[in-house]
Protein backbone atom coordinates (compact mmCIF):
# COMPACT_ATOMS: atom_id res chain seq x y z
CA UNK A 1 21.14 24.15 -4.04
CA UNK A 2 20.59 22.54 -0.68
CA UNK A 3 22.58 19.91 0.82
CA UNK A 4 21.42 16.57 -0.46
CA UNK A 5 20.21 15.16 3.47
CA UNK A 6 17.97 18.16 3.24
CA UNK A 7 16.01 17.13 0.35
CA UNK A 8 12.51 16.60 0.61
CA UNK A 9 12.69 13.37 -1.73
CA UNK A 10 15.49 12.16 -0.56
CA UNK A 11 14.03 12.74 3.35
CA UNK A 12 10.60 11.10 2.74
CA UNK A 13 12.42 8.10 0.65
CA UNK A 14 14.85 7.50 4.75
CA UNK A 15 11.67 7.75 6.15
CA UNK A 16 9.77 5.38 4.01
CA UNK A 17 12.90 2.56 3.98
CA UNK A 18 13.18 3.25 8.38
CA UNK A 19 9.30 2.24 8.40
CA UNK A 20 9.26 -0.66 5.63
CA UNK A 21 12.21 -1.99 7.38
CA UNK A 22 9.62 -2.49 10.48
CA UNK A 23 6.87 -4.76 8.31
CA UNK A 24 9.20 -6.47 5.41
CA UNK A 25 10.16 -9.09 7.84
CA UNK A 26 6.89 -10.07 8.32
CA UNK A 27 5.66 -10.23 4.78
CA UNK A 28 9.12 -12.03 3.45
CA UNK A 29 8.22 -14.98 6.44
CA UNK A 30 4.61 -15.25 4.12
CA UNK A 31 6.61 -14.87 1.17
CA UNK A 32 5.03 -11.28 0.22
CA UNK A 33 6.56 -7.89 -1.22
CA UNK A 34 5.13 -4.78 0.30
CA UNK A 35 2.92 -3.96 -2.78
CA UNK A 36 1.44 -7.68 -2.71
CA UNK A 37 0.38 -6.89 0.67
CA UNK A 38 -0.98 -3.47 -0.08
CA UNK A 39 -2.90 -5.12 -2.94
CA UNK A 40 -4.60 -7.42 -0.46
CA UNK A 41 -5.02 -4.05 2.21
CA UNK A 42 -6.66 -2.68 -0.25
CA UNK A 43 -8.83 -5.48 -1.43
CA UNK A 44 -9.81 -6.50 2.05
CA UNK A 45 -11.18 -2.79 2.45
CA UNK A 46 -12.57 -2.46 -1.07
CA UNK A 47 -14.20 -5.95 -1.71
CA UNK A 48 -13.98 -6.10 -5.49
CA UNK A 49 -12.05 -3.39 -7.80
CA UNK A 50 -10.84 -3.34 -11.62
CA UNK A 51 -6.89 -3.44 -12.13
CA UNK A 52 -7.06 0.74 -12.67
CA UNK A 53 -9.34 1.35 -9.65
CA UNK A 54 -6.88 -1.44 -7.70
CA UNK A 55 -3.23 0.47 -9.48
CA UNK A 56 -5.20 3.92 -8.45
CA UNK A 57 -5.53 3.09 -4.83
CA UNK A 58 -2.53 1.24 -4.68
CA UNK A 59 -0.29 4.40 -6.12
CA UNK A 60 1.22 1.29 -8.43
CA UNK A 61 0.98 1.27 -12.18
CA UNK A 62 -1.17 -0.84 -13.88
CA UNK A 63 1.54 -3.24 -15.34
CA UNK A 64 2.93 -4.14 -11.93
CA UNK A 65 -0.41 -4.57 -10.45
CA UNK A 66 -1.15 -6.56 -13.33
CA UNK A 67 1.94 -8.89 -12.52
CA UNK A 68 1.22 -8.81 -8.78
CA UNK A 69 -2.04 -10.04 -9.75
CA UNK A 70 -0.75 -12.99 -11.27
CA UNK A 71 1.13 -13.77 -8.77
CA UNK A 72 -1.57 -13.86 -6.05
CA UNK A 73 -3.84 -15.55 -8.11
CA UNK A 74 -1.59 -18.88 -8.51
CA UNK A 75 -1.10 -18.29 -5.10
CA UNK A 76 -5.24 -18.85 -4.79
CA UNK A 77 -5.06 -15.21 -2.61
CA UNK A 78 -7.36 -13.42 -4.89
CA UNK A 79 -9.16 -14.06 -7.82
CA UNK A 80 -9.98 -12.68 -11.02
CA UNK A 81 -14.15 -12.39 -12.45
CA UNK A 82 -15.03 -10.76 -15.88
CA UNK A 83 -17.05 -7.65 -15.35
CA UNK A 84 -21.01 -8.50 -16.75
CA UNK A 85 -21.03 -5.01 -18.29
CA UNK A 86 -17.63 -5.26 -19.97
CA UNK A 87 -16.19 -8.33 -20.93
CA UNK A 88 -12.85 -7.04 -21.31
CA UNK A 89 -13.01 -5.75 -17.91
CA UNK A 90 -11.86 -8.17 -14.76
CA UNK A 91 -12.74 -7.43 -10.85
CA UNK A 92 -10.58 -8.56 -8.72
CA UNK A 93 -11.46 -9.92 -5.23
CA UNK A 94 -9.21 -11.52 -2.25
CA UNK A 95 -10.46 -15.06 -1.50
CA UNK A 96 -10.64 -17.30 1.81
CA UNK A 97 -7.48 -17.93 1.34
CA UNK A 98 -6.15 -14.62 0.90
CA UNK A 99 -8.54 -13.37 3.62
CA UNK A 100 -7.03 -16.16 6.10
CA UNK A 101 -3.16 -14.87 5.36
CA UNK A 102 -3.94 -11.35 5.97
CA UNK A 103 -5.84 -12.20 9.55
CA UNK A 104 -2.47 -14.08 9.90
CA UNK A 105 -0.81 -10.81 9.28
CA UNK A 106 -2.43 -8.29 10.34
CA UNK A 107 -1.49 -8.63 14.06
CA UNK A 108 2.14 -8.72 13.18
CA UNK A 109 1.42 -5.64 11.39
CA UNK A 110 -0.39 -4.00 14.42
CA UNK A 111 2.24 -4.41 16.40
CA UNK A 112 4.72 -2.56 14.28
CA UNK A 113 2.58 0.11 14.47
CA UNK A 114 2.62 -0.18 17.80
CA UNK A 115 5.95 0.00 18.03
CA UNK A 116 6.22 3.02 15.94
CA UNK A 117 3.63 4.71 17.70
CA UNK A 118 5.92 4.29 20.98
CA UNK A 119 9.10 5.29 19.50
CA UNK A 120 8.11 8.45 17.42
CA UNK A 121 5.00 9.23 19.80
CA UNK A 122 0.90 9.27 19.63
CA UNK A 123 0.88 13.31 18.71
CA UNK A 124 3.98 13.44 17.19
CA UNK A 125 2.58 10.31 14.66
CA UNK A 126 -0.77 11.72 14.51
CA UNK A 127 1.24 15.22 13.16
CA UNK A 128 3.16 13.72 10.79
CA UNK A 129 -0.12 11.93 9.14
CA UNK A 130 -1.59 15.22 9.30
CA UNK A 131 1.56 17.32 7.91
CA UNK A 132 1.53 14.77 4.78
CA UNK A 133 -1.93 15.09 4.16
CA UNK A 134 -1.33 18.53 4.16
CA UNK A 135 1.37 18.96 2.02
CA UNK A 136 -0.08 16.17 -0.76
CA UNK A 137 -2.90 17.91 -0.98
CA UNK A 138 -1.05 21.49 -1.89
CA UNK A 139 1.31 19.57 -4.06
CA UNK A 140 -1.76 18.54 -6.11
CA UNK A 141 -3.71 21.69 -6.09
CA UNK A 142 -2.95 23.31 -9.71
CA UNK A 143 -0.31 25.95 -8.65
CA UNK A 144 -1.21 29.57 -10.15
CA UNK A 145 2.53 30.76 -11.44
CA UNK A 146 4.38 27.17 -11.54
């Protein structure tokens, strides 16, 4: 078995903690966990989404994003509309509230990425986007003899 340092789970989890450790500041000063703020990401990109559409994009479950939900909705950052089609469906969009923290944000978060971008490098970044891409995508294609 190989060392423990050299495992691939173990190696993207150190990566993922190095990174975080770059943006948490800057959500815990606006009172936010990482996967509020990805919630809002997302719902500043997507408009309006349903709590599995929202959990799908996220990569959360659909409890937590459920809780998060509630959470940012007494907070008056998004809110909550029954779907016309399906009334036990919600939508969930980010109000003018919301909208106004994450343009609060958002620079902050640029320059971390900045910052990363200068320590780790512009090709050497751009690779590693690429690499992961690369390698979720085989992970995911159905595997002939596994």
């Amino acid at each position: 078995m190989r060392k423990f340092h050299r495992s691939l789970p173990m190696s993207l989890l150190k990566a993922r903690e190095a990174v975080m450790r770059k943006f948490t500041p800057s959500l815990r000063e606006h009172n936010l966990s990482a996967q509020q703020w990805r919630v809002l990401r997302i719902l500043i990109e997507a408009q309006k989404l349903d709590i599995k559409e929202l959990s799908e994009r996220c990569h959360l479950l659909a409890p937590s994003v459920s809780r998060i939900i509630q959470n940012l909705e007494k907070r008056q950052l998004v809110k909550r509309e029954t779907v016309p089609s399906d009334q036990r469906s919600s939508a969930i969009s980010i109000t003018n509230k919301g909208r106004d923290l994450f343009e609060l944000i958002a620079p902050v978060s640029e320059s971390r990425y900045d910052y990363i971008t200068e320590q780790f490098g512009y090709g050497k970044l751009e690779l590693l986007y690429e690499l992961l891409d690369e390698l979720i995508e085989k992970l995911d294609e159905p595997a002939e003899n596994s």
